[in-house]
C-alpha atoms as a PDB file:
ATOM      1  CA  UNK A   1       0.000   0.000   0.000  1.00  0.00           C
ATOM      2  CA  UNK A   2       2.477   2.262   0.823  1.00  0.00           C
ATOM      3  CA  UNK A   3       4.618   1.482  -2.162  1.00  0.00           C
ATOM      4  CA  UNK A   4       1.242   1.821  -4.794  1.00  0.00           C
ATOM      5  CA  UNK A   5       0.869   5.251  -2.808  1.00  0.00           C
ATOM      6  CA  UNK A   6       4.297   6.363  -3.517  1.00  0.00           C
ATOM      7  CA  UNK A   7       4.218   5.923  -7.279  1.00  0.00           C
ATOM      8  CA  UNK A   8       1.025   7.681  -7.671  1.00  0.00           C
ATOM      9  CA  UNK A   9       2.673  10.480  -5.775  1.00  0.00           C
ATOM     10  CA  UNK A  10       5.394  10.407  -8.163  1.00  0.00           C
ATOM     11  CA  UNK A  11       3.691  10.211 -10.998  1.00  0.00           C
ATOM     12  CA  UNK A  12       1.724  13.334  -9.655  1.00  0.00           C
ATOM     13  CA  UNK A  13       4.388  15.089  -9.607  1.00  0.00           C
ATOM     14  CA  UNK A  14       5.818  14.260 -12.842  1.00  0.00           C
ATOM     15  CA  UNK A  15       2.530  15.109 -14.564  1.00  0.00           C
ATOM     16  CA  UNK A  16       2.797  18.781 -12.562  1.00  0.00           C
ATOM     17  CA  UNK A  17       6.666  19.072 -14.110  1.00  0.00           C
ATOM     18  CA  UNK A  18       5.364  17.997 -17.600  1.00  0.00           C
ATOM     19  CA  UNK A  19       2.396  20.809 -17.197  1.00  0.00           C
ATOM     20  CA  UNK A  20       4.558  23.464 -16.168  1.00  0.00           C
ATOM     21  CA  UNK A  21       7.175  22.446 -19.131  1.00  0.00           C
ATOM     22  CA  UNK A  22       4.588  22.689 -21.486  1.00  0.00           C
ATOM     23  CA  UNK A  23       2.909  25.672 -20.296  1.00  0.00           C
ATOM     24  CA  UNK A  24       6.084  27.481 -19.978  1.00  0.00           C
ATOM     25  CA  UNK A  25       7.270  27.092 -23.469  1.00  0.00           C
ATOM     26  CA  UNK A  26       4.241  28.414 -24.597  1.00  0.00           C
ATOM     27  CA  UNK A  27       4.121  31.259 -23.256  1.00  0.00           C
ATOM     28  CA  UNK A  28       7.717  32.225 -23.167  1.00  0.00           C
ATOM     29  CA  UNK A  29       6.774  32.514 -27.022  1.00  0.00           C
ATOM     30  CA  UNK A  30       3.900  34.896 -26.293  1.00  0.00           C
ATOM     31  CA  UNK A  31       5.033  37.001 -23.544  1.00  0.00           C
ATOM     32  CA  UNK A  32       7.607  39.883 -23.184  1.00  0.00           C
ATOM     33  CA  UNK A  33       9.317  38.840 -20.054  1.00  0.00           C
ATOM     34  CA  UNK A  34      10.571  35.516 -18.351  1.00  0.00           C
ATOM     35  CA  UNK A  35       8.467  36.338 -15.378  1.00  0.00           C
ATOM     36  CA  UNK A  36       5.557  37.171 -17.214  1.00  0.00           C
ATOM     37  CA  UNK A  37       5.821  33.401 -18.682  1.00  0.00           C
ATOM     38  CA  UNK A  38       6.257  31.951 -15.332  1.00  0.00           C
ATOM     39  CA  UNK A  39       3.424  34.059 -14.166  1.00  0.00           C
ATOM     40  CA  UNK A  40       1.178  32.916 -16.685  1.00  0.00           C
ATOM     41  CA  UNK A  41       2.039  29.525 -16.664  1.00  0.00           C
ATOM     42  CA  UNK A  42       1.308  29.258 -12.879  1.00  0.00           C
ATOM     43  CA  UNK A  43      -1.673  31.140 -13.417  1.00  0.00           C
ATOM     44  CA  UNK A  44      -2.981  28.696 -15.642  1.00  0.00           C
ATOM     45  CA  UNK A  45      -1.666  25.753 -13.441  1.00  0.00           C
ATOM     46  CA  UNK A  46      -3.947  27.051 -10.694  1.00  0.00           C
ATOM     47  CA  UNK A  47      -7.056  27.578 -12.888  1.00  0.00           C
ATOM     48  CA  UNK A  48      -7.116  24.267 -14.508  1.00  0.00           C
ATOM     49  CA  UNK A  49      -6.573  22.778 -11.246  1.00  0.00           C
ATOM     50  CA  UNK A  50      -3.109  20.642 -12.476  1.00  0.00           C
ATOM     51  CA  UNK A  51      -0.899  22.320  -9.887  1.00  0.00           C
ATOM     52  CA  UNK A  52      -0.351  20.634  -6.603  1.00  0.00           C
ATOM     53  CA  UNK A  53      -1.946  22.689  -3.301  1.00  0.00           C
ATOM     54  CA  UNK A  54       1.674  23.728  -2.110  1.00  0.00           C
ATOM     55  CA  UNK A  55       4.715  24.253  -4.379  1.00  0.00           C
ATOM     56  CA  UNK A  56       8.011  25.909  -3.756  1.00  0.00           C
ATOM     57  CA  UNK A  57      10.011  28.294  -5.877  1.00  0.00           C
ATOM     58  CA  UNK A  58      13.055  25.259  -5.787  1.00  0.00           C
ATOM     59  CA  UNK A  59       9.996  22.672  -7.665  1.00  0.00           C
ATOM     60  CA  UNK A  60       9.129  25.669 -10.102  1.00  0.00           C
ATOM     61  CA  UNK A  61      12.362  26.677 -10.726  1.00  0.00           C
ATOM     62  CA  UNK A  62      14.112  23.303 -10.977  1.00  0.00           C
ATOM     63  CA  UNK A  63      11.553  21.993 -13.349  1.00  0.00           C
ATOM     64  CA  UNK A  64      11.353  24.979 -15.809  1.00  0.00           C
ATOM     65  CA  UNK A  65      15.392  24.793 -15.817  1.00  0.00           C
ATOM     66  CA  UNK A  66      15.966  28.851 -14.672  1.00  0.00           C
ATOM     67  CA  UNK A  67      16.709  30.811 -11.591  1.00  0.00           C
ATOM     68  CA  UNK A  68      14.445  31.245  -8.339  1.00  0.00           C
ATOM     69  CA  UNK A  69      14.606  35.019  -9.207  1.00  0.00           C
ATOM     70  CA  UNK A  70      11.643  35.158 -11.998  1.00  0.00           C
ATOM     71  CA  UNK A  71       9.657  32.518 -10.240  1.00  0.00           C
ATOM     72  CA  UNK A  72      10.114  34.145  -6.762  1.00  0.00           C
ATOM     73  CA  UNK A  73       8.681  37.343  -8.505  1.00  0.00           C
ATOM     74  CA  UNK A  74       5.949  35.489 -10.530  1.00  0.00           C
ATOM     75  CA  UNK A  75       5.136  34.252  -6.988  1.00  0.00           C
ATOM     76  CA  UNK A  76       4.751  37.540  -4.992  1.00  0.00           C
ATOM     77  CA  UNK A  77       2.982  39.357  -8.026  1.00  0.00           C
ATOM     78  CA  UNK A  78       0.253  36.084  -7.813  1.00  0.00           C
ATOM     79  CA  UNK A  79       0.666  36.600  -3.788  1.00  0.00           C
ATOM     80  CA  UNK A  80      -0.082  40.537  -4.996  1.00  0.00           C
ATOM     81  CA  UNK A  81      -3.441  39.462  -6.200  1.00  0.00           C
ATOM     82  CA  UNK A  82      -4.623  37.072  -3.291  1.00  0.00           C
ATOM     83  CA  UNK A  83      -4.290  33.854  -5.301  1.00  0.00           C
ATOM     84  CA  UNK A  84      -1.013  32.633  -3.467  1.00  0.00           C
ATOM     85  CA  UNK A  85      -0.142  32.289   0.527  1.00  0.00           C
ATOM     86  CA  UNK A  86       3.086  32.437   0.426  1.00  0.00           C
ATOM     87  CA  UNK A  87       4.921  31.410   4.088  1.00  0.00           C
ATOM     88  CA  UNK A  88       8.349  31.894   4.935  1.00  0.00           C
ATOM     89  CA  UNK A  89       9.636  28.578   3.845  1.00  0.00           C
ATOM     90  CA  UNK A  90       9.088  29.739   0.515  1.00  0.00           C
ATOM     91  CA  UNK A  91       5.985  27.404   0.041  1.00  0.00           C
ATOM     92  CA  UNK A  92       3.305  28.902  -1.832  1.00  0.00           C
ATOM     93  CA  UNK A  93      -0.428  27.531  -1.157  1.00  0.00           C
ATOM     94  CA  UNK A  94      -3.355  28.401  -3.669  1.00  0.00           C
ATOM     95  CA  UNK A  95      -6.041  30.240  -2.365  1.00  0.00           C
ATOM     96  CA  UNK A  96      -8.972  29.161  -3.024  1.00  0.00           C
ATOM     97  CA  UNK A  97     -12.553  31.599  -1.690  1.00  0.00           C
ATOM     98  CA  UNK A  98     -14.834  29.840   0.729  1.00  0.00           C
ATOM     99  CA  UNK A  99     -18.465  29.143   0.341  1.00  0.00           C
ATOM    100  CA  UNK A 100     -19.322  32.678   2.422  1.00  0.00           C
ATOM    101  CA  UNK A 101     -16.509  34.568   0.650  1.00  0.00           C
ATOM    102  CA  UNK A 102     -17.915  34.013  -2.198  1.00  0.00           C
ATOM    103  CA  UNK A 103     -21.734  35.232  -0.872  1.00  0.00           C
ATOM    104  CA  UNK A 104     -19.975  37.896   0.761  1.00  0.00           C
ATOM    105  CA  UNK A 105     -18.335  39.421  -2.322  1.00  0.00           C
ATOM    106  CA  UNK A 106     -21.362  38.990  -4.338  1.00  0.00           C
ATOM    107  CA  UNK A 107     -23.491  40.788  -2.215  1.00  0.00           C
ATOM    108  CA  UNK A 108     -21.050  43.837  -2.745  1.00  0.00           C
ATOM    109  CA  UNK A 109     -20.232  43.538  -5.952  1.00  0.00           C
ATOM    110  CA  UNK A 110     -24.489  43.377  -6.737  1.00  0.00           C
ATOM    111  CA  UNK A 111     -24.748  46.426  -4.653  1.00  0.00           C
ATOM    112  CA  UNK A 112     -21.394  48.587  -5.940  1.00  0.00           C
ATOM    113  CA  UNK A 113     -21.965  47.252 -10.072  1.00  0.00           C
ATOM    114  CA  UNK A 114     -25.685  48.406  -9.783  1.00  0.00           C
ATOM    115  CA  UNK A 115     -24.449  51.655  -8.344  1.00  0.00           C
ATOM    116  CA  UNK A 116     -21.562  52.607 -10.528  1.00  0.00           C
ATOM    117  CA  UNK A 117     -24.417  51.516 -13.572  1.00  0.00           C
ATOM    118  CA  UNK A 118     -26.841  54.234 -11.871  1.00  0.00           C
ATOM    119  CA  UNK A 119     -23.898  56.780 -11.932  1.00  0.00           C
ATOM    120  CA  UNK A 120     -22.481  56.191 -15.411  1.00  0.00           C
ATOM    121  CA  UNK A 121     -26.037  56.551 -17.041  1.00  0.00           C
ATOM    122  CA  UNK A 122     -25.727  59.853 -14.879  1.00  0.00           C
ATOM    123  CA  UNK A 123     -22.412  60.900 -15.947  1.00  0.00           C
ATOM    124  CA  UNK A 124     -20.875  58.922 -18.648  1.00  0.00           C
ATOM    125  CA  UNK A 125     -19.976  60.888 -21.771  1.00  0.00           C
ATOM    126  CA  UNK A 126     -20.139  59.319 -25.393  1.00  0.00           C
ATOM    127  CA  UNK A 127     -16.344  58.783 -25.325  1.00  0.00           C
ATOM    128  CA  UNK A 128     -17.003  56.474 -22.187  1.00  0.00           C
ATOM    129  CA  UNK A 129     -19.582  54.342 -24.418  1.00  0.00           C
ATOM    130  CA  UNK A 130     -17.596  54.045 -26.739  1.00  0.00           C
ATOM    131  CA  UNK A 131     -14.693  52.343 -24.719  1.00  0.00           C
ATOM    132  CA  UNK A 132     -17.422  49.898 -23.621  1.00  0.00           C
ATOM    133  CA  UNK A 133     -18.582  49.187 -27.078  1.00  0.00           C
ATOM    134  CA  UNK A 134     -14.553  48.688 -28.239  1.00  0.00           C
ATOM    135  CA  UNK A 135     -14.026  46.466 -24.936  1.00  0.00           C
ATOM    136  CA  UNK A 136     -17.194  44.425 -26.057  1.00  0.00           C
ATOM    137  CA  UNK A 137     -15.902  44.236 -29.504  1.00  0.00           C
ATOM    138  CA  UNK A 138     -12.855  42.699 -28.789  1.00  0.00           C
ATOM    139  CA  UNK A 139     -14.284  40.833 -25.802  1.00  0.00           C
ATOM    140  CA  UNK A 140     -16.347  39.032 -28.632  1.00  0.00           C
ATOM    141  CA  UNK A 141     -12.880  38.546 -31.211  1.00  0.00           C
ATOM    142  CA  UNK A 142     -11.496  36.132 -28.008  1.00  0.00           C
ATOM    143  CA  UNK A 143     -14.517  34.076 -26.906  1.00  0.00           C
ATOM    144  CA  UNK A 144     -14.370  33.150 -30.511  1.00  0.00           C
ATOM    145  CA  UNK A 145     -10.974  32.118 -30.473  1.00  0.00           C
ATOM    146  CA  UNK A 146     -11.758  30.729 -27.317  1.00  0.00           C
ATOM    147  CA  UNK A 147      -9.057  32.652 -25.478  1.00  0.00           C
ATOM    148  CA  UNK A 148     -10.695  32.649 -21.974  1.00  0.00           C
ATOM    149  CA  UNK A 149      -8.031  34.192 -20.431  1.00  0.00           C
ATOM    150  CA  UNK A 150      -7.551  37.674 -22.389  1.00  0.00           C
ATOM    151  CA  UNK A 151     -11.547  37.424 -22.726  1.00  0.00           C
ATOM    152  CA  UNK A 152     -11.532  37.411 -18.621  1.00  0.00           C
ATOM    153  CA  UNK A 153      -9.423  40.448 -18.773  1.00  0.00           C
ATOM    154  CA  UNK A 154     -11.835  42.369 -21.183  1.00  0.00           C
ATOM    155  CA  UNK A 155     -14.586  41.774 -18.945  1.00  0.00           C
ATOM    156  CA  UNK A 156     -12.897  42.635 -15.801  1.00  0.00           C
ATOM    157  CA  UNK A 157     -11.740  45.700 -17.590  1.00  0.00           C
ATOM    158  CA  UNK A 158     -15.663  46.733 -18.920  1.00  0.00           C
ATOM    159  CA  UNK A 159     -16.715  46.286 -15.497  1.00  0.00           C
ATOM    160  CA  UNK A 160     -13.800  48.656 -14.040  1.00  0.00           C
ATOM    161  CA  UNK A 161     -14.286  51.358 -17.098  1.00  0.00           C
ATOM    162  CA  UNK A 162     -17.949  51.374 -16.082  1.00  0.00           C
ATOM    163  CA  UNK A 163     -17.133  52.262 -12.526  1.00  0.00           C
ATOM    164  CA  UNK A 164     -14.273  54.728 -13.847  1.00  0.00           C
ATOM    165  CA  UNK A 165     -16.505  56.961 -15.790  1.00  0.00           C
ATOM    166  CA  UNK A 166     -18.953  56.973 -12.927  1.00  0.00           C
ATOM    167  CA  UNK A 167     -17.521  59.671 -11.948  1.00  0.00           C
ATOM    168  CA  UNK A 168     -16.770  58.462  -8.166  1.00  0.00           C
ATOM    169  CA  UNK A 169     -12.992  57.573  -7.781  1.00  0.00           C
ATOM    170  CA  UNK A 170     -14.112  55.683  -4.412  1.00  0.00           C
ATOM    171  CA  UNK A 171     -15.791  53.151  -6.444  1.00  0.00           C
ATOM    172  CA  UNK A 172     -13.940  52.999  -9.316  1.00  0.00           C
ATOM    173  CA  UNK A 173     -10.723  51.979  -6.240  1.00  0.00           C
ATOM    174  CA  UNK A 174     -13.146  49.601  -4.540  1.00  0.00           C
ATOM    175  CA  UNK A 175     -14.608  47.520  -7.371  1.00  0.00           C
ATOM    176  CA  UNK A 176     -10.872  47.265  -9.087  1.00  0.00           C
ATOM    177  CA  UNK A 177      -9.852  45.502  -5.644  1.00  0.00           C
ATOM    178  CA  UNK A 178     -12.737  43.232  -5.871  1.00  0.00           C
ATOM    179  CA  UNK A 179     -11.751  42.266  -9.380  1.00  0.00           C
ATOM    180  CA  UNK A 180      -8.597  41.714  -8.790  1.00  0.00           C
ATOM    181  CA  UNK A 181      -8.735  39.737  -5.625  1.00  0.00           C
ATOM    182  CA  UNK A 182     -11.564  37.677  -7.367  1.00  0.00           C
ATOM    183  CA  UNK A 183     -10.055  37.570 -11.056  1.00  0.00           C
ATOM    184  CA  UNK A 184      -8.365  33.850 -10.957  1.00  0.00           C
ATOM    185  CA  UNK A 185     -11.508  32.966  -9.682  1.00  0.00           C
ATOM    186  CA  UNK A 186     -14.062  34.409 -12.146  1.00  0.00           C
ATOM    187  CA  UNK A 187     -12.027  32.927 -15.178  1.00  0.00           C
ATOM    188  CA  UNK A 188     -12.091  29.513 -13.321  1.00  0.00           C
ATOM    189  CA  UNK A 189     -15.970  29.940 -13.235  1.00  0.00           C
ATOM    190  CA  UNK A 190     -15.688  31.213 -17.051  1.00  0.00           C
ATOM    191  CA  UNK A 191     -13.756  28.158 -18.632  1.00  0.00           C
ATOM    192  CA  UNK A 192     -16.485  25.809 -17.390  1.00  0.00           C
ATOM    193  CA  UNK A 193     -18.435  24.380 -20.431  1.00  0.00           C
ATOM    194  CA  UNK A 194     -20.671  27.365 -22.199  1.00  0.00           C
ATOM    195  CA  UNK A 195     -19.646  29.844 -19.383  1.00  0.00           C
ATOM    196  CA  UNK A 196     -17.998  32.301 -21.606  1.00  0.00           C
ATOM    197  CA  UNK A 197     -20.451  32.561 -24.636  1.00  0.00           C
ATOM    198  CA  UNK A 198     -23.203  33.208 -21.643  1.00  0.00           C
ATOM    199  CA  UNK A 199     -21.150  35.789 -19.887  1.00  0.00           C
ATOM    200  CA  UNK A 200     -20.982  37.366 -23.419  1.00  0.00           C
ATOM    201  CA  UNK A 201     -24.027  37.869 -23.983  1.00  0.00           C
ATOM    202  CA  UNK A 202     -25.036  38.846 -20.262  1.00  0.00           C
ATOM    203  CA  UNK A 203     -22.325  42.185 -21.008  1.00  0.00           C
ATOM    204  CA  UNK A 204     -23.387  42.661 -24.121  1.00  0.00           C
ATOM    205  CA  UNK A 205     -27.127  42.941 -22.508  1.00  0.00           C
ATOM    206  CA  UNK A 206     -26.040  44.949 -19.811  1.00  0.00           C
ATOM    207  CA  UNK A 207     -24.128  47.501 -22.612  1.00  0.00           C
ATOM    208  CA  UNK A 208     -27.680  48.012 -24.382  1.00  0.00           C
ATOM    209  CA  UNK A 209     -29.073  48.917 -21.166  1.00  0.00           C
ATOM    210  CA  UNK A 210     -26.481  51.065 -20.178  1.00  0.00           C
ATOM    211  CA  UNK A 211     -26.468  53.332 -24.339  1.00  0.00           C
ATOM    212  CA  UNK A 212     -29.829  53.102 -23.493  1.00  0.00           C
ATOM    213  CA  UNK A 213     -29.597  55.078 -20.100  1.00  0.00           C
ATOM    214  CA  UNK A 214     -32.327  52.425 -18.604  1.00  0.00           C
ATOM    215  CA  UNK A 215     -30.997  52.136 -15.003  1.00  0.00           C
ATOM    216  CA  UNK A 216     -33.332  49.801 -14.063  1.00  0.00           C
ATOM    217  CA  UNK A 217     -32.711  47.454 -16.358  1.00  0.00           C
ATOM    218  CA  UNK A 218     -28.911  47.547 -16.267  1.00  0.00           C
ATOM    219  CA  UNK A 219     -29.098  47.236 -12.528  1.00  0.00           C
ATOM    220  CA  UNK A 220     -31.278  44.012 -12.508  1.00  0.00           C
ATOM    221  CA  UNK A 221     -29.323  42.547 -15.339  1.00  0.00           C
ATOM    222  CA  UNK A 222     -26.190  42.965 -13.239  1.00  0.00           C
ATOM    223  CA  UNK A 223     -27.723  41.865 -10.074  1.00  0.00           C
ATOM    224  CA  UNK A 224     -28.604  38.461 -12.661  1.00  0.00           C
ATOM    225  CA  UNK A 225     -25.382  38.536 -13.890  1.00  0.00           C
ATOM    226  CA  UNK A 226     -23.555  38.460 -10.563  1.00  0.00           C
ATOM    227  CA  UNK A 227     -25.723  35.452  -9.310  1.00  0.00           C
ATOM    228  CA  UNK A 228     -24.690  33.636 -12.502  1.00  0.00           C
ATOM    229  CA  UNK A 229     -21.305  34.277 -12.489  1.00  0.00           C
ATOM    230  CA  UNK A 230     -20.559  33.732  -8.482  1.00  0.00           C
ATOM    231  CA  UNK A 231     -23.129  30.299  -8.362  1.00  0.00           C
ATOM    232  CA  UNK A 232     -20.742  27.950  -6.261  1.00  0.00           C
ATOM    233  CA  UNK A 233     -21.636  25.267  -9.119  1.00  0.00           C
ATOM    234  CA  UNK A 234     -19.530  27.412 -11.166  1.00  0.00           C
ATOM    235  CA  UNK A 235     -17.071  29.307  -8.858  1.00  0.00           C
ATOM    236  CA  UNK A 236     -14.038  27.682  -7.490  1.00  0.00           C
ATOM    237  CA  UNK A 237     -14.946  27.628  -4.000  1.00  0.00           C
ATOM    238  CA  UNK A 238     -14.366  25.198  -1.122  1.00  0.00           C
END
């Protein structure tokens, strides 16, 4: 027993070291910076769920072949964003959001997206609408080369904008912390089967309402769209 239990350990590991190979060399093609590949890479790892629950900068490192230094940063940057506990032995633990976190944040988020929707039909000038119809846009190019990932982003960003050109730099602060502490977790919930080509048309919904100036509308749309997109079928909660 113990023996069977130590090869499947091993062979989980060697299936994390063949992930983070594969991932790397990826994206060491696509991005700008060796950190920014790391970053990615364990980023992915995390979202797709092929990472073990504690790694180490001397694993990462060793496996990908380079130095600690752009894994130790890729590290604190994903430590930055809430989605790594990082102790002082260097182990790094994913976060994942409880049952109630989860509640918790989408009981604000209902309440501050509603309000910075009530403020931008209030304030928003046609140059703001228009960087909500060009995030859209492109938001729409990526979920049909299912790119999840820079599709995530988009929305994240139409959300923020919206809050921006509210007018109220309070809120516009406050809901970009949300998003950010919640972001690995939202894409998580958007790669499931379908997710994304919903979510799509949800913002694209909420964008009508909003040209439109019907507060009402975009508000309950939002409030809909937030129960959707934090339903702990969907979200990466424990």
């Amino acid at each position: 027993s113990g023996m069977v239990n130590m090869n499947r350990k091993n062979e989980s590991e060697q299936q994390v070291v063949e992930f983070l190979q594969s991932t790397y060399q990826k994206n060491l093609v696509e991005q700008s910076s060796m950190k920014e590949a790391v970053y990615i890479t364990l980023k992915e790892g995390i979202l797709s769920a092929r990472l073990s629950e504690e790694l180490t900068e001397n694993q990462v490192s060793t496996a990908l072949h380079i130095s600690r230094t752009p894994v130790r940063e890729a590290m604190h940057k994903l430590e930055m964003e809430g989605l790594l506990e990082i102790s002082h032995g260097k182990k790094a633990k994913i976060t994942e959001l409880s049952r109630k976190d989860a509640a918790d944040i989408a009981v604000v988020l209902r309440s501050l997206h509603g309000l910075a929707a009530e403020l931008f039909i209030k304030n928003a000038t046609e140059k703001d609408v228009q960087r909500l119809e060009e995030i859209m846009a492109l938001v729409s190019f990526y979920v049909a080369r299912n790119d999840i990932h820079r599709a995530a982003e988009l929305l994240t960003e139409f959300h923020w904008q919206t809050a921006v050109a509210s007018g109220n730099k309070w809120l516009a602060d406050t809901v970009e912390r949300l998003l950010s502490f919640t972001a690995l977790h939202r894409e998580y919930a958007l790669s499931r089967p379908g997710r994304i080509e919903i979510s799509l048309k949800e913002h694209m919904a909420i964008l009508d309402a909003l040209c439109a100036r019907d507060s009402d509308k975009a508000q309950e749309l939002l409030r809909n769209h937030i129960d959707s997109a934090f339903d702990p079928a969907k979200f990466r909660v424990n």
